[in-house]
Structures are given as structure tokens and as C-alpha cells.
C-alpha atoms as a PDB file:
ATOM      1  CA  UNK A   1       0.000   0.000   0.000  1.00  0.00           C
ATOM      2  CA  UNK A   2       1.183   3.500  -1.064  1.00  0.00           C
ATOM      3  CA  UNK A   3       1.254   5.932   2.358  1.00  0.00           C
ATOM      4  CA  UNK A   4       1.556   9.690   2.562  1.00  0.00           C
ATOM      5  CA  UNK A   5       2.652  11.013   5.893  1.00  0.00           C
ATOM      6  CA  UNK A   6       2.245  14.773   6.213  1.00  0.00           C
ATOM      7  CA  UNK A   7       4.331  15.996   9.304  1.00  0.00           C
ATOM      8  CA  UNK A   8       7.363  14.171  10.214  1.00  0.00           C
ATOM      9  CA  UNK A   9       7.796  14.819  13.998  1.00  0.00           C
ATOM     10  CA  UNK A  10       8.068  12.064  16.683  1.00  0.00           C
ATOM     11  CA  UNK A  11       4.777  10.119  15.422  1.00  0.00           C
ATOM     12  CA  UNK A  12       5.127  11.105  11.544  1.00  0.00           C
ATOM     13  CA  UNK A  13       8.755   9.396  11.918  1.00  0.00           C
ATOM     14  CA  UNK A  14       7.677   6.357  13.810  1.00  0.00           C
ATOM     15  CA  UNK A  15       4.522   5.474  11.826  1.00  0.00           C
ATOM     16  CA  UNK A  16       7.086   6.117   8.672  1.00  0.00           C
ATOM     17  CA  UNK A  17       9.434   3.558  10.496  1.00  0.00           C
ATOM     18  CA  UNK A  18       6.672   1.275  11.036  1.00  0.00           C
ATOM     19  CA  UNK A  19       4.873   0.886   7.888  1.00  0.00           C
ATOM     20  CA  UNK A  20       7.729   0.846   5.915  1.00  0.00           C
ATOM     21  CA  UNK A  21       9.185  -2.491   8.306  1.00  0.00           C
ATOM     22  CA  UNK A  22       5.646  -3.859   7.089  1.00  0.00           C
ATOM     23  CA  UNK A  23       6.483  -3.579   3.298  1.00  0.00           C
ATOM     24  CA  UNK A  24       4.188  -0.392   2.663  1.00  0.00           C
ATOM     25  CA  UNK A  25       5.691   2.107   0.192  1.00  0.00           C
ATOM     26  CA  UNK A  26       5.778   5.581   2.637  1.00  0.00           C
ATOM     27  CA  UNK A  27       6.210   9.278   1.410  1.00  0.00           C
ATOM     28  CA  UNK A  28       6.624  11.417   4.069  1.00  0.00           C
ATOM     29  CA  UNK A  29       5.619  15.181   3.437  1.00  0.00           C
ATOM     30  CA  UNK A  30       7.316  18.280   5.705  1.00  0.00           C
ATOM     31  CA  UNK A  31       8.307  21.692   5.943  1.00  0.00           C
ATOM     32  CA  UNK A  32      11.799  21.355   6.240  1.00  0.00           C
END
């Protein structure tokens, strides 16, 4: 499954971390 993660503070980084372990294809979206 494709995820977008808007926001990659504490919880942005871990659910990033976390998907991606499970095989999920992550894109994480942030200011900086």
C-alpha cells in the first residue's frame, strides 16, 4: 500500500518507520 505522511515529527517518523518495516511504500511530506 502507497502511504503519505504529512508531518514528520516524533509520530510522523515512527509510523514512517513502522509501515515501511511492514512492506508499505511511505512518502513522508514536511516543511523542512
Amino acid at each position: 500500500m502507497y502511504v503519505i505522511i504529512v508531518g514528520c515529527g516524533r509520530v510522523g517518523s515512527e509510523l514512517a518507520r513502522l509501515l515501511s518495516s511492514e512492506g508499505h511504500n511511505v512518502v513522508i511530506i514536511d516543511k523542512n
